[in-house]
C-alpha atoms as a PDB file:
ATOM      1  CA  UNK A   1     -16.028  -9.332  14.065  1.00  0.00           C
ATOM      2  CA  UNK A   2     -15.745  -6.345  16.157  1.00  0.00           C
ATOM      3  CA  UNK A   3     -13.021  -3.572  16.621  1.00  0.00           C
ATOM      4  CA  UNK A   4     -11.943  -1.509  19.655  1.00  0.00           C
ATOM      5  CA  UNK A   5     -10.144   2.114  18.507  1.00  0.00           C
ATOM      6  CA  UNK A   6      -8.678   4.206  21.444  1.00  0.00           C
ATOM      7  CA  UNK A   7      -6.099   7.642  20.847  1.00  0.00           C
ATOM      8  CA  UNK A   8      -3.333   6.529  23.388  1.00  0.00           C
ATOM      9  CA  UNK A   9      -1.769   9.414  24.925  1.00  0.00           C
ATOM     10  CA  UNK A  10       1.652   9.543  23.360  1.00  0.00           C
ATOM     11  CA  UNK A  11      -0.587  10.175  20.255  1.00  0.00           C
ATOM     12  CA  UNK A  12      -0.690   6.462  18.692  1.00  0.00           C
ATOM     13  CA  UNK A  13      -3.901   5.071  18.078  1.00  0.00           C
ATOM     14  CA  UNK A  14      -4.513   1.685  18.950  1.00  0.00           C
ATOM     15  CA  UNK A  15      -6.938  -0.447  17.081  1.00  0.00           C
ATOM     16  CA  UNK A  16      -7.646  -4.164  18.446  1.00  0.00           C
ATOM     17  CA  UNK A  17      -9.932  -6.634  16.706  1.00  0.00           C
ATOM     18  CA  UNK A  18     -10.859 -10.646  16.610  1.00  0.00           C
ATOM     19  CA  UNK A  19     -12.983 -11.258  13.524  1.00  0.00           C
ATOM     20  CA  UNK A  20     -14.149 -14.615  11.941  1.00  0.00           C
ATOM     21  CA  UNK A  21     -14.076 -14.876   8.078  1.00  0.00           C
ATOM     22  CA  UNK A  22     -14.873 -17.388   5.389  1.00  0.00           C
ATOM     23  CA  UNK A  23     -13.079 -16.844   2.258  1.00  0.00           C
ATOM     24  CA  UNK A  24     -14.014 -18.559  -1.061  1.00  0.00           C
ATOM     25  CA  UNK A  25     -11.703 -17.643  -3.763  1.00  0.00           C
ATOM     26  CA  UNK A  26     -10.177 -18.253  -7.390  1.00  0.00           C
ATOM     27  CA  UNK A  27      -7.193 -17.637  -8.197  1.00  0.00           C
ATOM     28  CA  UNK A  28      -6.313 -18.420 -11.947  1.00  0.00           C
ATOM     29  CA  UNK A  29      -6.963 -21.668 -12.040  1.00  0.00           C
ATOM     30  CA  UNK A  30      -7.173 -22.467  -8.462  1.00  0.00           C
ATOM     31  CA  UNK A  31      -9.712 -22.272  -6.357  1.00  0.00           C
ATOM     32  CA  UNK A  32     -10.100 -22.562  -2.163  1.00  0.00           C
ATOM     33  CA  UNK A  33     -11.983 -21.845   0.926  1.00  0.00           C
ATOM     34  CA  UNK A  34     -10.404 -20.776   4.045  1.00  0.00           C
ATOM     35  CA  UNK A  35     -11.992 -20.253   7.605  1.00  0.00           C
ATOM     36  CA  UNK A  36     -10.477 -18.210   9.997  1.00  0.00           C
ATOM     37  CA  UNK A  37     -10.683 -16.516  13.493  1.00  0.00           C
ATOM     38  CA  UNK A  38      -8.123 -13.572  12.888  1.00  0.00           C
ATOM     39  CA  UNK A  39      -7.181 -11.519  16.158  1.00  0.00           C
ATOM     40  CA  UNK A  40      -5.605  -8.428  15.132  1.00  0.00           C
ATOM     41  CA  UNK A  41      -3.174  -5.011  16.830  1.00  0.00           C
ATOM     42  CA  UNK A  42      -2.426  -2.181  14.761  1.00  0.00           C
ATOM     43  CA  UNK A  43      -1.185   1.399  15.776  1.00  0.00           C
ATOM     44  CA  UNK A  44      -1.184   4.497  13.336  1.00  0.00           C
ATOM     45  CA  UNK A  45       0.234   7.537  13.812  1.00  0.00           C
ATOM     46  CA  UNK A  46      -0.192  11.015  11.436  1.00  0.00           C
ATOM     47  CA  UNK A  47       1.099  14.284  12.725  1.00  0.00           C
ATOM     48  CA  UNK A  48       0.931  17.339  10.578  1.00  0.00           C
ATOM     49  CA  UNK A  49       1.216  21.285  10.463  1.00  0.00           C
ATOM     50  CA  UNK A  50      -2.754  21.297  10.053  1.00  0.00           C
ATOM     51  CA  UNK A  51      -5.307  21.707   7.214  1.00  0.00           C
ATOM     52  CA  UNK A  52      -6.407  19.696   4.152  1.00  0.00           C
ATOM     53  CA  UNK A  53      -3.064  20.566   2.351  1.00  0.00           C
ATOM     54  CA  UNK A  54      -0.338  20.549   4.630  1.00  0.00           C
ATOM     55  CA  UNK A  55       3.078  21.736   4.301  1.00  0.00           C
ATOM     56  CA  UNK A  56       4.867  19.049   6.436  1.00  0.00           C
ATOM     57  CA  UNK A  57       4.176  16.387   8.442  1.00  0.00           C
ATOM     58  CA  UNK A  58       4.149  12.251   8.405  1.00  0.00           C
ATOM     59  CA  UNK A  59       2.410   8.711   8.880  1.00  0.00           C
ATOM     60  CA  UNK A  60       2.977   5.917  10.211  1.00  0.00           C
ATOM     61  CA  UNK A  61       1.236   2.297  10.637  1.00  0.00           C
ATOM     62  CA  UNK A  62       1.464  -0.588  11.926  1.00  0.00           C
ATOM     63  CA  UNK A  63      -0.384  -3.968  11.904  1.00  0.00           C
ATOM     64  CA  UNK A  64      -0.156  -7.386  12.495  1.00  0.00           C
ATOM     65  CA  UNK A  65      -2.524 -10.295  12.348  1.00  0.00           C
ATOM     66  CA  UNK A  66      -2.827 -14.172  13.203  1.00  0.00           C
ATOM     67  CA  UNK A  67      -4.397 -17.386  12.871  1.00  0.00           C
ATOM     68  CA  UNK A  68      -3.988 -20.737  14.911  1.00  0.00           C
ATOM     69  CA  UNK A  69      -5.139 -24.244  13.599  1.00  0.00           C
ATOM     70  CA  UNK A  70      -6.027 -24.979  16.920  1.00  0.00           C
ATOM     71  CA  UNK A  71      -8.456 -22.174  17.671  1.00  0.00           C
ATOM     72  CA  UNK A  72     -11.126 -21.884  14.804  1.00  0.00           C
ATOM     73  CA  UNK A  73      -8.669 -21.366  11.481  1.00  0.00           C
ATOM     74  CA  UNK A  74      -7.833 -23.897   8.967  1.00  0.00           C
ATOM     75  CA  UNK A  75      -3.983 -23.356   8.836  1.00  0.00           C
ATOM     76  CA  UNK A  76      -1.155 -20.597  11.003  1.00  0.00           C
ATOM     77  CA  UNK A  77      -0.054 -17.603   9.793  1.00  0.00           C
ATOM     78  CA  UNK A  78       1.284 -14.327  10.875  1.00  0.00           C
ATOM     79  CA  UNK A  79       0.907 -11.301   8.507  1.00  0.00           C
ATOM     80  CA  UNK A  80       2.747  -8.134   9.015  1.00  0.00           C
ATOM     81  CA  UNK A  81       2.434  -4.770   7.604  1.00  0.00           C
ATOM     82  CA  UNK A  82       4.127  -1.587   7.662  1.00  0.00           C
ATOM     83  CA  UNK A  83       3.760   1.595   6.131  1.00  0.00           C
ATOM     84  CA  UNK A  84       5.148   5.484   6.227  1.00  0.00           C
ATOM     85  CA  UNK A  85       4.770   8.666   4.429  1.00  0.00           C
ATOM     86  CA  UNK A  86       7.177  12.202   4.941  1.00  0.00           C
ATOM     87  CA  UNK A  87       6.336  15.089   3.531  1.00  0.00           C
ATOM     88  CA  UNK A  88       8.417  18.711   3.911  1.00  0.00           C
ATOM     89  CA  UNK A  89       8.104  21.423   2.008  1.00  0.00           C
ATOM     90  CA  UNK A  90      10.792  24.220   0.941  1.00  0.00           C
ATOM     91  CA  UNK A  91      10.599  27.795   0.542  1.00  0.00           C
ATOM     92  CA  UNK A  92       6.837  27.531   0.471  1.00  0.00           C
ATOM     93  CA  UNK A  93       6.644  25.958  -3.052  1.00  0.00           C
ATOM     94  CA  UNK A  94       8.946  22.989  -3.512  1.00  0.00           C
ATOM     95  CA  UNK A  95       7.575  20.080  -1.747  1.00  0.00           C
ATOM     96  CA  UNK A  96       8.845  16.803  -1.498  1.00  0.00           C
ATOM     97  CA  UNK A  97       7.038  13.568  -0.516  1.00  0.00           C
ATOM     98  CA  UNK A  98       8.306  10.223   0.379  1.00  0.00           C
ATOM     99  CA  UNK A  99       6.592   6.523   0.939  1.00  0.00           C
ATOM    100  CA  UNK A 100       7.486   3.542   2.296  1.00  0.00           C
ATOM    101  CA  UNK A 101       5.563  -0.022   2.528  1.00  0.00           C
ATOM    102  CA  UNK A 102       6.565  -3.562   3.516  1.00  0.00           C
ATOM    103  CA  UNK A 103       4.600  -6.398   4.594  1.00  0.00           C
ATOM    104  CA  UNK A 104       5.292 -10.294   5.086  1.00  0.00           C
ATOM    105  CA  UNK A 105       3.244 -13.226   5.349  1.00  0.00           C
ATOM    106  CA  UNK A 106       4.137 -16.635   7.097  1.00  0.00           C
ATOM    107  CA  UNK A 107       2.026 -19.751   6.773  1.00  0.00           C
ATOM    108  CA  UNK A 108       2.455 -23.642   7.360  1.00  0.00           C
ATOM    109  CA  UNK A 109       0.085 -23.671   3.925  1.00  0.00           C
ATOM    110  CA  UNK A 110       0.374 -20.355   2.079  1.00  0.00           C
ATOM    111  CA  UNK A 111      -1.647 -22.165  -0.928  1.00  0.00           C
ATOM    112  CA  UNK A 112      -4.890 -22.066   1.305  1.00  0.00           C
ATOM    113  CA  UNK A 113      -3.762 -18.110   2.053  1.00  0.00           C
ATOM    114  CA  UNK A 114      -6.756 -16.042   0.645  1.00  0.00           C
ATOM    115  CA  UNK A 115      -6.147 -13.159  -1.560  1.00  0.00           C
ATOM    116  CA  UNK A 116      -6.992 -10.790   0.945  1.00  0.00           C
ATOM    117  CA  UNK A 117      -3.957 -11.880   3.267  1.00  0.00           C
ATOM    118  CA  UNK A 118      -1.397 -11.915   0.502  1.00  0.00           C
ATOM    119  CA  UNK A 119       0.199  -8.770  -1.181  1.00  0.00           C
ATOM    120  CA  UNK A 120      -0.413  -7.531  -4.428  1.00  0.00           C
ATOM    121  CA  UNK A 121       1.478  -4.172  -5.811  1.00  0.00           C
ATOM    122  CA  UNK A 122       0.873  -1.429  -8.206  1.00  0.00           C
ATOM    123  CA  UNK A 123      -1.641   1.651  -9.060  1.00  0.00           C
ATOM    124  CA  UNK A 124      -1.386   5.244  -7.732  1.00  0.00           C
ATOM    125  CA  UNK A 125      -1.328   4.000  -3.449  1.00  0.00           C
ATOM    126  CA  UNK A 126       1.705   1.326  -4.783  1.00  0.00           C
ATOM    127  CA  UNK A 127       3.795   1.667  -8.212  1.00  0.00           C
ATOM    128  CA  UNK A 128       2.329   3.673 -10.598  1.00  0.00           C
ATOM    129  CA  UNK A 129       3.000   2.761 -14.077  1.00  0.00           C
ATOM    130  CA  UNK A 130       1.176  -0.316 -13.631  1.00  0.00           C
ATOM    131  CA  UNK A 131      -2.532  -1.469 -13.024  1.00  0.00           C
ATOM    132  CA  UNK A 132      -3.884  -2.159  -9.398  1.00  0.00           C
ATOM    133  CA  UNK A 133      -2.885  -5.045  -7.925  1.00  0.00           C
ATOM    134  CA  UNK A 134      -0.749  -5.447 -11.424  1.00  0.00           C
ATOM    135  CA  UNK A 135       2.518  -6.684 -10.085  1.00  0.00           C
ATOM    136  CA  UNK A 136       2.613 -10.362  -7.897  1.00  0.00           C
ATOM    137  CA  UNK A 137       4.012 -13.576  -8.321  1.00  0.00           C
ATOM    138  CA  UNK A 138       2.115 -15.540 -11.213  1.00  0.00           C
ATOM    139  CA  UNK A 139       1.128 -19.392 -11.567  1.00  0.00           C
ATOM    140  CA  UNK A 140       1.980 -21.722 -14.510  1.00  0.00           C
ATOM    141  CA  UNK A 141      -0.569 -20.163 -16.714  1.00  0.00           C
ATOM    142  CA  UNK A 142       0.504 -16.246 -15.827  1.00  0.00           C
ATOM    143  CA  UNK A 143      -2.388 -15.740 -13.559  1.00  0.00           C
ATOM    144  CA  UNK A 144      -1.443 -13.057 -10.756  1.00  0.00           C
ATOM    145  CA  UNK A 145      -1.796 -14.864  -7.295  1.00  0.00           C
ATOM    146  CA  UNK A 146      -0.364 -12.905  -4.795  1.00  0.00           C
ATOM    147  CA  UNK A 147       2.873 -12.655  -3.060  1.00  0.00           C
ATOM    148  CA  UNK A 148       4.644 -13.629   0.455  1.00  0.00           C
ATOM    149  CA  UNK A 149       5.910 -10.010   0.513  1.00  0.00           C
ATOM    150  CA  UNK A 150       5.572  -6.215  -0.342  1.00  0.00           C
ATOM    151  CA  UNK A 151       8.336  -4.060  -0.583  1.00  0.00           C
ATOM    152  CA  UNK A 152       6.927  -0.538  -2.010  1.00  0.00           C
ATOM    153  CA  UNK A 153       9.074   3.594  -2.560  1.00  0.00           C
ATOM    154  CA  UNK A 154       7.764   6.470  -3.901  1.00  0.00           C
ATOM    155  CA  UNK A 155      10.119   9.688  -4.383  1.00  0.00           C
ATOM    156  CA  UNK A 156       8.070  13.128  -5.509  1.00  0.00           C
ATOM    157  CA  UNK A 157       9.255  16.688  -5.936  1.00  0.00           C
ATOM    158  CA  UNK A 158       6.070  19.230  -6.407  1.00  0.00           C
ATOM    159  CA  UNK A 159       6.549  22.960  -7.661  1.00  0.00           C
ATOM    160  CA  UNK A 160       3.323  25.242  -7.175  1.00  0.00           C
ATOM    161  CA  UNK A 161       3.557  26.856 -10.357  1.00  0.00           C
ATOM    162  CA  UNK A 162      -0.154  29.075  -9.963  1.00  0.00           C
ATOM    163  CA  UNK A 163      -1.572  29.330  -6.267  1.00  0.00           C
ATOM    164  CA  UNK A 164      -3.675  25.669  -5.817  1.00  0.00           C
ATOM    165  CA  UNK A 165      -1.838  24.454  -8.580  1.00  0.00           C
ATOM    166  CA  UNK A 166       1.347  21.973  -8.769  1.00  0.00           C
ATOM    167  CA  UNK A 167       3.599  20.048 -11.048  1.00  0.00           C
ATOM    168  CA  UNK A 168       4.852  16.677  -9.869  1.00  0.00           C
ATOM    169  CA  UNK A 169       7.841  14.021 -10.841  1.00  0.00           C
ATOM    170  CA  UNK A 170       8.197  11.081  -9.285  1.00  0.00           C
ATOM    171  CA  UNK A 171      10.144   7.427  -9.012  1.00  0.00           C
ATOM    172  CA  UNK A 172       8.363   4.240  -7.570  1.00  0.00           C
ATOM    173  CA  UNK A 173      10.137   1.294  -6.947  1.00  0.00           C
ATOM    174  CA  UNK A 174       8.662  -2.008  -5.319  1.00  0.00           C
ATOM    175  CA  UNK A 175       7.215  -5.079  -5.943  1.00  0.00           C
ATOM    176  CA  UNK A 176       5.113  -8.289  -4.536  1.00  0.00           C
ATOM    177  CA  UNK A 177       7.065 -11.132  -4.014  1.00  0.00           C
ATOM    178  CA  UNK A 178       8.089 -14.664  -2.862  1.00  0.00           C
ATOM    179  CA  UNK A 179      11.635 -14.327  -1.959  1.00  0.00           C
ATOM    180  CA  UNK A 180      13.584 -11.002  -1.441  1.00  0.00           C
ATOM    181  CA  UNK A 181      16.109 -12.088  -3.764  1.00  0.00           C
ATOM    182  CA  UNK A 182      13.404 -11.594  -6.338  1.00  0.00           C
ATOM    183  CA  UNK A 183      13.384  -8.103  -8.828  1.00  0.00           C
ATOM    184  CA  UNK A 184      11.449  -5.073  -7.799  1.00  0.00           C
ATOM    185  CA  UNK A 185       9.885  -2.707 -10.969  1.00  0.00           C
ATOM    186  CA  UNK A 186      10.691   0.967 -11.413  1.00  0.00           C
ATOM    187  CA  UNK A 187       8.429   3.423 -12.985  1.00  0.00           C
ATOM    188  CA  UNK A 188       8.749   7.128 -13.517  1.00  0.00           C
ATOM    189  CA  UNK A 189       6.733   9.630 -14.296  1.00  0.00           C
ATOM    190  CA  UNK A 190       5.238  13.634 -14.003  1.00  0.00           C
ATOM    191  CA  UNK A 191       1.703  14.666 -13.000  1.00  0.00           C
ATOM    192  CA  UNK A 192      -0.580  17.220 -11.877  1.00  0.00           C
ATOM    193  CA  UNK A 193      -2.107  17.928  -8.523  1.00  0.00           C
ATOM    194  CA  UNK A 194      -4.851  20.929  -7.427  1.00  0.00           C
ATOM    195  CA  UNK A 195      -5.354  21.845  -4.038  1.00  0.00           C
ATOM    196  CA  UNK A 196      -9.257  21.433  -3.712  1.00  0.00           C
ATOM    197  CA  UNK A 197     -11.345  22.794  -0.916  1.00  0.00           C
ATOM    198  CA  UNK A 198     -11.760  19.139   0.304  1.00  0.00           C
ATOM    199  CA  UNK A 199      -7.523  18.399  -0.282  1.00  0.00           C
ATOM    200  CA  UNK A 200      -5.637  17.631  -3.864  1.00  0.00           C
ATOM    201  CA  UNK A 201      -6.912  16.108  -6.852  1.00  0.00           C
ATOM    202  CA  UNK A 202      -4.165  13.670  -8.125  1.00  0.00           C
ATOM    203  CA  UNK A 203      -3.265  13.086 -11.948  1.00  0.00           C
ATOM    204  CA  UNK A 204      -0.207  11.286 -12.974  1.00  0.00           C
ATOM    205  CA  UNK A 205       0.923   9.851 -16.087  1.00  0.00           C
ATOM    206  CA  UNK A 206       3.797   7.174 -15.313  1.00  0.00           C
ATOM    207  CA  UNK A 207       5.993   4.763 -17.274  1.00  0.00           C
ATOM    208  CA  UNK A 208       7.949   1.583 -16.156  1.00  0.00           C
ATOM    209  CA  UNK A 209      11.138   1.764 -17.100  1.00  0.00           C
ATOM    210  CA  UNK A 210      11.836  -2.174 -15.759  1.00  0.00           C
ATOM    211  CA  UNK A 211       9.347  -3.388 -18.768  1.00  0.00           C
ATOM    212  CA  UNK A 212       8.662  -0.874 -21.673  1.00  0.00           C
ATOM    213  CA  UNK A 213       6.077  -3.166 -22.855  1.00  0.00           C
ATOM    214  CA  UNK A 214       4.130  -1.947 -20.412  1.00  0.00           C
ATOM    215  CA  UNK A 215       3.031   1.481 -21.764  1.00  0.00           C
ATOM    216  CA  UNK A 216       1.840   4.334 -19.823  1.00  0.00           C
ATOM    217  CA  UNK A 217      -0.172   4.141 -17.035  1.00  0.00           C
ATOM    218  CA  UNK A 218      -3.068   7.166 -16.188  1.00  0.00           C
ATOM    219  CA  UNK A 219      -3.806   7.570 -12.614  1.00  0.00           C
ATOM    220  CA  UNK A 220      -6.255   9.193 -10.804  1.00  0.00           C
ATOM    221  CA  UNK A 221      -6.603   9.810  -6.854  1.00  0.00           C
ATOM    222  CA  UNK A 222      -7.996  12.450  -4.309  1.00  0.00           C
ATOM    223  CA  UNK A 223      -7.419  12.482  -0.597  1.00  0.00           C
ATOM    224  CA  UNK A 224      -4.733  13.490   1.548  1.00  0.00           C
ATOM    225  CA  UNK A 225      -1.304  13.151   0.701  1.00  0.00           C
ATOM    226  CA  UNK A 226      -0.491  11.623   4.099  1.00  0.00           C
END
């Protein structure tokens, strides 16, 4: 496959691709193998106040990807993702960060979909308070498989309490899913972040409050917030 990048100059960048993939998967009990020739457009966007720990700023992307029966793939679909991130901050140390993800995939045979086309949910980039790629539709015998969609919220307020240091509360709310009249999961939870020289160290320790049997969840992640 191959990929062409270019910074547009209202500040999007652009990213166009064509690959050609053979998937061989399980699922549960299922099993497949899917070819397809998968041209693909996204566009991102991240503007910020500078630095490796910013005090405002947002993301955005955009991407969308296709298959045709007719040129080199085994079935048609259209997959469509979205995602953003906001963060402000207040009075130099209240800071409040917000996320936002959706995605949708269409298909003339979704059971020959691989698992890297359909949508999975939770861990500390989705809902926290639940494993990675913890939260999809399931088959007859419970086995995770992968949704048609992804709806996905995060709410956090962070106080620096010591220079480098914060506290953190948060709400997620989302879920993978087959129809949208199907239930999304809420978690909540508190954590800890410090301000490293190469951007925060994440540590949160979250709770669903949708399915108690779940327990708590520890996460940990490092990167930019946006």
């Amino acid at each position: 496959g191959g990929l062409y990048n270019k910074r547009l100059d209202n500040g999007w960048e652009r990213s166009i691709g064509l690959r050609l993939e053979q998937e061989r998967f399980t699922l549960g009990s299922d099993t497949g193998r899917s070819t397809l020739l998968i041209p693909s457009i996204s566009f991102n966007r991240t503007r910020t106040d500078g630095g490796v720990d910013p005090s405002r700023g947002y993301s955005l992307r955009f991407d969308v990807q296709a298959g045709k029966e007719e040129l080199l793939s085994d079935f048609d679909f259209v997959r469509f993702s979205a995602a953003a991130r906001g963060l402000t901050t207040l009075a130099e140390d209240h800071r409040f960060l917000a996320r936002a993800q959706f995605g949708s995939v269409s298909s003339n045979a979704f059971d020959s979909v691989p698992p890297s086309l359909r949508f999975f949910a939770g861990g500390d980039q989705s809902v926290r308070g639940y494993d990675f790629r913890g939260l999809s539709p399931t088959n007859a015998e419970g086995d995770r498989i992968g949704g048609r969609h992804l709806i996905a919220g995060s709410l956090e307020y962070q106080y620096e309490f010591i220079e480098r240091w914060r506290a953190a509360v948060f709400v997620d709310h989302g879920n993978a899913i087959d129809s949208f009249s199907d239930p999304l999961e809420t978690s909540l939870g508190i954590g800890v972040r410090w301000v490293s020289p190469i951007g925060p160290v994440r540590l949160d320790f979250a709770r669903s409050i949708s399915d108690p049997e779940q327990g708590f969840r520890i996460h940990f992640a490092m990167g930019p917030e946006l």
